[in-house]
PDB file of N, CA and C in Angstrom:
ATOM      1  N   UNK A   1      -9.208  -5.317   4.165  1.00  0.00           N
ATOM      2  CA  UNK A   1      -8.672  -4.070   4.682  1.00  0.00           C
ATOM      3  C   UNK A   1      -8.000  -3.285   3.546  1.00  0.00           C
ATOM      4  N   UNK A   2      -7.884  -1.946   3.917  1.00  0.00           N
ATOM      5  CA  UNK A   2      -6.737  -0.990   2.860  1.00  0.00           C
ATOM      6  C   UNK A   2      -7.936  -1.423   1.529  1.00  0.00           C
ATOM      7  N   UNK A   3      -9.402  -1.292   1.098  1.00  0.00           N
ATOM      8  CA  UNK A   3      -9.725  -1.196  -0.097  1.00  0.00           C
ATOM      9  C   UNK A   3      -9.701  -0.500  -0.843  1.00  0.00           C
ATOM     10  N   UNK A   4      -9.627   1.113  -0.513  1.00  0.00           N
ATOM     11  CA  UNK A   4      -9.009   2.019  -0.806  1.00  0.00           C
ATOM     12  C   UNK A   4      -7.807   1.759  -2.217  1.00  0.00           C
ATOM     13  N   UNK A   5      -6.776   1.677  -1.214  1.00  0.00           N
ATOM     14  CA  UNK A   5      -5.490   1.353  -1.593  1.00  0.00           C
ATOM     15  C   UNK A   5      -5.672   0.235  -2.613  1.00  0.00           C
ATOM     16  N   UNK A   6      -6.287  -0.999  -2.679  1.00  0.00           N
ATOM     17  CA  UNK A   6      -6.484  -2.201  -3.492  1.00  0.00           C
ATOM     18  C   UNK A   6      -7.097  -2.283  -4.912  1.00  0.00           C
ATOM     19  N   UNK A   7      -8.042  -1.128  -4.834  1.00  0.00           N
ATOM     20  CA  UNK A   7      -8.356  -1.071  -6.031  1.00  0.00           C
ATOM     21  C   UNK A   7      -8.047   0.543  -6.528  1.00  0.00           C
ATOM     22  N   UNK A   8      -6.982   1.678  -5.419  1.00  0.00           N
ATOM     23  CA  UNK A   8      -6.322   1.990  -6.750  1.00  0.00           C
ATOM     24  C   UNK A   8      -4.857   1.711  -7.349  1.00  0.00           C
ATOM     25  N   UNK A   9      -4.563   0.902  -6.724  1.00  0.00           N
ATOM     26  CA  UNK A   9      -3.226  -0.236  -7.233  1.00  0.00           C
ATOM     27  C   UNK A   9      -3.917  -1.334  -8.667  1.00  0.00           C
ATOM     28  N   UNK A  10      -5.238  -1.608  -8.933  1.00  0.00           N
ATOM     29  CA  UNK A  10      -5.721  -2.241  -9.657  1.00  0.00           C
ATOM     30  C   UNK A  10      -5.870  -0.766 -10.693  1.00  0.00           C
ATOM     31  N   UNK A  11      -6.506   0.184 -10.377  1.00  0.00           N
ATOM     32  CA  UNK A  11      -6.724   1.003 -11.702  1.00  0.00           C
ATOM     33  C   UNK A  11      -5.466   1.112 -12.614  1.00  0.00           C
ATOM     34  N   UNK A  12      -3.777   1.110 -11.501  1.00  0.00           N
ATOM     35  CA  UNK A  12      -2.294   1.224 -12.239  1.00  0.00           C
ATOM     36  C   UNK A  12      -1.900  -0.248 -12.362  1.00  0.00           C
ATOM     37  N   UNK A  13      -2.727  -1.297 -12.225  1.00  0.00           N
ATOM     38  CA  UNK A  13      -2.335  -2.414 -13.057  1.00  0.00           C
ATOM     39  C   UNK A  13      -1.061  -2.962 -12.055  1.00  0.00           C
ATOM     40  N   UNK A  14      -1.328  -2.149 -10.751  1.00  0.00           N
ATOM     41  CA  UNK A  14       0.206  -2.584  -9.520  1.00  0.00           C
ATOM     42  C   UNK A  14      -0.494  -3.694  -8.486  1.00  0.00           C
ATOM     43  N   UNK A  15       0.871  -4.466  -8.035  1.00  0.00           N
ATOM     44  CA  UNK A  15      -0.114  -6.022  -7.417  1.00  0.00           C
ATOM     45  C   UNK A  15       1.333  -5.640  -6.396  1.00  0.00           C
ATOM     46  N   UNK A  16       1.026  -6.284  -5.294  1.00  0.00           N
ATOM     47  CA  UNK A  16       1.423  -6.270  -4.335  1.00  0.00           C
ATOM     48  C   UNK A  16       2.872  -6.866  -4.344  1.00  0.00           C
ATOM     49  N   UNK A  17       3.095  -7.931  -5.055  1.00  0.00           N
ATOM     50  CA  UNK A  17       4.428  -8.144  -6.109  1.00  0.00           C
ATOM     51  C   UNK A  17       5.221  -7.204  -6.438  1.00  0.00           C
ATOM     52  N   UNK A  18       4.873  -6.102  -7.247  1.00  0.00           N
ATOM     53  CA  UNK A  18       5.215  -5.351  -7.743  1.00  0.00           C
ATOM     54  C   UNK A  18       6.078  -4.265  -6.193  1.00  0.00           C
ATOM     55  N   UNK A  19       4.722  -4.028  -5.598  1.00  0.00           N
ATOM     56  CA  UNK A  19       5.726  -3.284  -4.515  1.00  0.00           C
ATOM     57  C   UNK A  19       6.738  -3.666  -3.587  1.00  0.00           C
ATOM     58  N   UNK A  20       6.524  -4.817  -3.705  1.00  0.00           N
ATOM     59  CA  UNK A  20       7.927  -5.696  -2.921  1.00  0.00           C
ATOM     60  C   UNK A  20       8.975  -6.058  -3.464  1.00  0.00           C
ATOM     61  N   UNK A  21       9.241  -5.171  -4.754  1.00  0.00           N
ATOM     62  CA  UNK A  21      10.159  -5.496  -5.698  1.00  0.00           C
ATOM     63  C   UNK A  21      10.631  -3.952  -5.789  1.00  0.00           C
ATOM     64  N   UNK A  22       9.924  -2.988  -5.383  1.00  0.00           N
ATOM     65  CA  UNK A  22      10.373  -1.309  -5.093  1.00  0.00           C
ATOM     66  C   UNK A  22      11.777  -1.213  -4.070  1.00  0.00           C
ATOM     67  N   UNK A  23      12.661  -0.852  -4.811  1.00  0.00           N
ATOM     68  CA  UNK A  23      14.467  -0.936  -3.268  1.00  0.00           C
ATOM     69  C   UNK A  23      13.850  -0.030  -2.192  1.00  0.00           C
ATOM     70  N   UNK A  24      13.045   1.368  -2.540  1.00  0.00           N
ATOM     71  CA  UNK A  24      13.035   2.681  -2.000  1.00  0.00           C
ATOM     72  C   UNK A  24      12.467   2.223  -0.557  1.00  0.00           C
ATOM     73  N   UNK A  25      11.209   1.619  -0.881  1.00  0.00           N
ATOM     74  CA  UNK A  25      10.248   0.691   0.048  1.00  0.00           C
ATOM     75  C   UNK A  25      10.884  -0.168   0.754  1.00  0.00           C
ATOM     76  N   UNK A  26      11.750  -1.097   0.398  1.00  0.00           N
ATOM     77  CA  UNK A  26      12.267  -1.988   0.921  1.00  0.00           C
ATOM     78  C   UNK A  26      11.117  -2.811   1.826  1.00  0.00           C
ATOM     79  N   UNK A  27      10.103  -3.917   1.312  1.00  0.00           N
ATOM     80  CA  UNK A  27       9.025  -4.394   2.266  1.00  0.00           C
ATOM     81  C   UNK A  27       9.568  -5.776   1.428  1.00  0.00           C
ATOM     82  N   UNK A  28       9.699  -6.951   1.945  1.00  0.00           N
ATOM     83  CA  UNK A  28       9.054  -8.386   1.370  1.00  0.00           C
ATOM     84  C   UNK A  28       7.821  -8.389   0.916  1.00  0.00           C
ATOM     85  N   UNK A  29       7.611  -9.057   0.009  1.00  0.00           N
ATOM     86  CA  UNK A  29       5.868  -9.591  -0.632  1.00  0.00           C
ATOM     87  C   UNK A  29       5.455  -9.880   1.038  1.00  0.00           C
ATOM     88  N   UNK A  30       6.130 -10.947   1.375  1.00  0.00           N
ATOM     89  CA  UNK A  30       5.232 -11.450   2.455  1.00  0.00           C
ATOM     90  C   UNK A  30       4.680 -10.556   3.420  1.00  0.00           C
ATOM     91  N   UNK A  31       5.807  -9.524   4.236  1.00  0.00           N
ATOM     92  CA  UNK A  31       5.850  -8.424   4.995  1.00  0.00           C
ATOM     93  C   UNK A  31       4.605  -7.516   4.356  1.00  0.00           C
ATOM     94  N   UNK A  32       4.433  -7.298   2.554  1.00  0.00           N
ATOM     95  CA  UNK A  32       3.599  -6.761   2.332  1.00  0.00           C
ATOM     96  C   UNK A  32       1.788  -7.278   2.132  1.00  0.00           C
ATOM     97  N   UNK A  33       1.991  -8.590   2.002  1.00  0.00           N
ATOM     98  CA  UNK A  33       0.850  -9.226   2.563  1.00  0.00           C
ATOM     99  C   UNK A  33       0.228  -8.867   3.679  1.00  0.00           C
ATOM    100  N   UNK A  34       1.201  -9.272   4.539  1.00  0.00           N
ATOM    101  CA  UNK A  34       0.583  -8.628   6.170  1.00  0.00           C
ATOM    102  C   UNK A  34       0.139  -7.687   6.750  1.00  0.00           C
ATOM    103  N   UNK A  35       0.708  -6.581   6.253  1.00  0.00           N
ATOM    104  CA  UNK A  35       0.004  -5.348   6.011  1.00  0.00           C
ATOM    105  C   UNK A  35      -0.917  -4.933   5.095  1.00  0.00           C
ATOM    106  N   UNK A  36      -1.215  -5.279   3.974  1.00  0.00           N
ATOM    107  CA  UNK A  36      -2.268  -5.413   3.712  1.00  0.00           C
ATOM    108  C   UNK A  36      -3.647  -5.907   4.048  1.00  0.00           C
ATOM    109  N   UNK A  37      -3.283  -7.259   4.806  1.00  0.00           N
ATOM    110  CA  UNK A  37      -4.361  -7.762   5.408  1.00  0.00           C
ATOM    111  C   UNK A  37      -4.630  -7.353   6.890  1.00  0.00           C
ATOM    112  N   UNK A  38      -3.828  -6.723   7.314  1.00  0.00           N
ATOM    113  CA  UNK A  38      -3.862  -6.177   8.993  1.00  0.00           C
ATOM    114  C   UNK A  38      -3.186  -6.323   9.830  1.00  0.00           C
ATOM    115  N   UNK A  39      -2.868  -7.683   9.944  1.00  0.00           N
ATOM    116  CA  UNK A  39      -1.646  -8.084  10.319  1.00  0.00           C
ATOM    117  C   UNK A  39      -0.554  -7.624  11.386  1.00  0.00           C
ATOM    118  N   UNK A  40       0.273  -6.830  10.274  1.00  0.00           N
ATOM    119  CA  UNK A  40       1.116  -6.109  10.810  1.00  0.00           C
ATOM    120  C   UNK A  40       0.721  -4.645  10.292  1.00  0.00           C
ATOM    121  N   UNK A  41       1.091  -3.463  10.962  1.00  0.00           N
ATOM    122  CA  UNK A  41       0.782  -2.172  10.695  1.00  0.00           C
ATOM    123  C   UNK A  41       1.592  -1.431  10.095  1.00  0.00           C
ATOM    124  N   UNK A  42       0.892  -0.352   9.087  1.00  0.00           N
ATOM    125  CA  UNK A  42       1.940   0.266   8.316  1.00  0.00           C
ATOM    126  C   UNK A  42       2.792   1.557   9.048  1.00  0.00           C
ATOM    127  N   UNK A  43       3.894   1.785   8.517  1.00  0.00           N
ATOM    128  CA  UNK A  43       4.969   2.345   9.009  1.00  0.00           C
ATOM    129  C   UNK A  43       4.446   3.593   8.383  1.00  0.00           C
ATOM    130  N   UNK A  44       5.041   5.304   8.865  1.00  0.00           N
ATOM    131  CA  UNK A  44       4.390   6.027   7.894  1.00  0.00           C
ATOM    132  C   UNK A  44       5.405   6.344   7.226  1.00  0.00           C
ATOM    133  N   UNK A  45       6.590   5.937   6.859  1.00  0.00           N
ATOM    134  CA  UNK A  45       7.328   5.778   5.779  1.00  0.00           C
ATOM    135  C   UNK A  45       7.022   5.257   4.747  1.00  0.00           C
ATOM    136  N   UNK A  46       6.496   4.145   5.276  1.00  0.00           N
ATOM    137  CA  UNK A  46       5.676   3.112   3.951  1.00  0.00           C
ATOM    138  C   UNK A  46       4.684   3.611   3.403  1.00  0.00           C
ATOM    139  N   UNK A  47       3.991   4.455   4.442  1.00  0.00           N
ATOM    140  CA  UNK A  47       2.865   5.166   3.925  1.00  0.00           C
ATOM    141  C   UNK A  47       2.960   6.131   2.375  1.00  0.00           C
ATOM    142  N   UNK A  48       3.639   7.004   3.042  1.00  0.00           N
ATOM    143  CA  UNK A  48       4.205   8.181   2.542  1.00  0.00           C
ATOM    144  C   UNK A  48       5.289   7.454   0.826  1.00  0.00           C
ATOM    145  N   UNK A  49       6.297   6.847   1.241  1.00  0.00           N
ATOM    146  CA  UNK A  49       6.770   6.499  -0.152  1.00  0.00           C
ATOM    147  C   UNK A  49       5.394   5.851  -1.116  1.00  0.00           C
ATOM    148  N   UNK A  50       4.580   5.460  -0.830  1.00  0.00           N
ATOM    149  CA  UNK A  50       3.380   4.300  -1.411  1.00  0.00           C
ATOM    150  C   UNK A  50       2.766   5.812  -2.087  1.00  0.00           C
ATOM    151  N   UNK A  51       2.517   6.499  -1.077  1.00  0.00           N
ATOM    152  CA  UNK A  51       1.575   7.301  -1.421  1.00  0.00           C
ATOM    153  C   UNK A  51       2.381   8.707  -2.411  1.00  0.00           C
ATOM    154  N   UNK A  52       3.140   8.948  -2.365  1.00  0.00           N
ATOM    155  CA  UNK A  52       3.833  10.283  -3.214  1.00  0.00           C
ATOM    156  C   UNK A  52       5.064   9.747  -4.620  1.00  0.00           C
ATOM    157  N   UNK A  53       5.021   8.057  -4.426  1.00  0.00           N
ATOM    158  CA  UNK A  53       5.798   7.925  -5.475  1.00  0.00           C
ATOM    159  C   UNK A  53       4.450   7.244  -6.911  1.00  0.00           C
ATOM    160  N   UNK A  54       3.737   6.580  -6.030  1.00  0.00           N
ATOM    161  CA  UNK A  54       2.705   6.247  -6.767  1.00  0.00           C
ATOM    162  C   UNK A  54       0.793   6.333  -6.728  1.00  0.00           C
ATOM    163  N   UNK A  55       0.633   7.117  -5.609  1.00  0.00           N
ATOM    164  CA  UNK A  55      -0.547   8.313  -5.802  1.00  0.00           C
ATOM    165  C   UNK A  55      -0.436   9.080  -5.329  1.00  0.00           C
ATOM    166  N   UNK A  56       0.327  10.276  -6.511  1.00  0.00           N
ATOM    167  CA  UNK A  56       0.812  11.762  -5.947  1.00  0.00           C
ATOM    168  C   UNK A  56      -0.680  12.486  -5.231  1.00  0.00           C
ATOM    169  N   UNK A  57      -1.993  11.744  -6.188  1.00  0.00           N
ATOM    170  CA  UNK A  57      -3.104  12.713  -6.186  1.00  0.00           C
ATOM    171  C   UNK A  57      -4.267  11.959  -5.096  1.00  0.00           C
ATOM    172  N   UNK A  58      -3.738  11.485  -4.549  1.00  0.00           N
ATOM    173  CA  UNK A  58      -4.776  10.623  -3.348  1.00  0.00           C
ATOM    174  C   UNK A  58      -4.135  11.165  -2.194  1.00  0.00           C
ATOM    175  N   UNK A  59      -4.553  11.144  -1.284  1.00  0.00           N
ATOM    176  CA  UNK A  59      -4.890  11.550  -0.173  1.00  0.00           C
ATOM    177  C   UNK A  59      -4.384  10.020   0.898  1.00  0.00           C
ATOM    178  N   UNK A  60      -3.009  10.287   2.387  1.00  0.00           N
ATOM    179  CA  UNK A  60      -2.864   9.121   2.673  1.00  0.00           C
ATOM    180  C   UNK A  60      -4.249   8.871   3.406  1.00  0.00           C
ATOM    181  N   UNK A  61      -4.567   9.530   4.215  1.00  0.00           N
ATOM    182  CA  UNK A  61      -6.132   9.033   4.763  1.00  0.00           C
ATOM    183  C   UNK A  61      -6.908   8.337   3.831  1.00  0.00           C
ATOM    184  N   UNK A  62      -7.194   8.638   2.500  1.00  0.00           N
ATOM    185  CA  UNK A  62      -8.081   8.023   1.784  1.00  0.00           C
ATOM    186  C   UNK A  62      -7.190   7.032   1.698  1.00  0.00           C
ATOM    187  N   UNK A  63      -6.173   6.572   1.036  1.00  0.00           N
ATOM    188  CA  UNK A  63      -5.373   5.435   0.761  1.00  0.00           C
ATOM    189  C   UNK A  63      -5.485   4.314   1.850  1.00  0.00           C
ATOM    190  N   UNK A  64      -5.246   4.813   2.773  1.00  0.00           N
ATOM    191  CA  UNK A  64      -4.747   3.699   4.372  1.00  0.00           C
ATOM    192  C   UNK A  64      -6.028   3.626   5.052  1.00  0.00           C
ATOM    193  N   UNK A  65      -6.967   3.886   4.597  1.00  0.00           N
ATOM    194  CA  UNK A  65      -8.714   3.816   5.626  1.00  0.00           C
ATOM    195  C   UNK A  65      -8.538   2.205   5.588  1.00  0.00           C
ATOM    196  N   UNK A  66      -9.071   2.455   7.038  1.00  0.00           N
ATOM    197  CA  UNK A  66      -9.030   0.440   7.406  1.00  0.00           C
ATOM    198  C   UNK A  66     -10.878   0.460   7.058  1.00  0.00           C
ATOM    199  N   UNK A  67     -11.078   0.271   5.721  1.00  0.00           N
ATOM    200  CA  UNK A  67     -12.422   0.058   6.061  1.00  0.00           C
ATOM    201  C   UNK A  67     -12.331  -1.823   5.678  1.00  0.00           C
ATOM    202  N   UNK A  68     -13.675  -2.176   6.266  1.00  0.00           N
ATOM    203  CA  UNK A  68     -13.758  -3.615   6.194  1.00  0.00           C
ATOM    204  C   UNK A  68     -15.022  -4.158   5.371  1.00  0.00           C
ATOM    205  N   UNK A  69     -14.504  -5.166   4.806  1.00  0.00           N
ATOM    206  CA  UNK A  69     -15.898  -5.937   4.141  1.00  0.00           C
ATOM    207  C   UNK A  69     -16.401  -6.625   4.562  1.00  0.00           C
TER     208      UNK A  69
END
């Protein structure tokens, strides 16, 4: 899920670690696992900080597409 989002966190070299270590965000790794994988659903706070602090130039629709493999 979120592939979008997965590989452009890989083009900035950002791992899911990394955002659970953001105060602004405030998510656990684990919390952010889960949402990543489906899990649990994203907040559009979470959305929105993810998306305007670190892809000003993406689009949240493009970012958050639940597409599946």
């Amino acid at each position: 899920m979120f592939e979008n989002l997965k590989a452009e966190m890989a083009r900035k070299n950002l791992t899911i670690l990394d955002l659970s270590k953001d105060k602004e965000l405030g998510i656990s790794y684990t919390t952010l696992r889960n949402k990543f994988n489906g899990i649990t659903e994203w907040v559009r706070k979470e959305m929105w900080i993810i998306k305007h602090k670190y892809f000003p130039d993406k689009s949240i629709e493009y970012l958050f597409e639940q597409n599946q493999m």
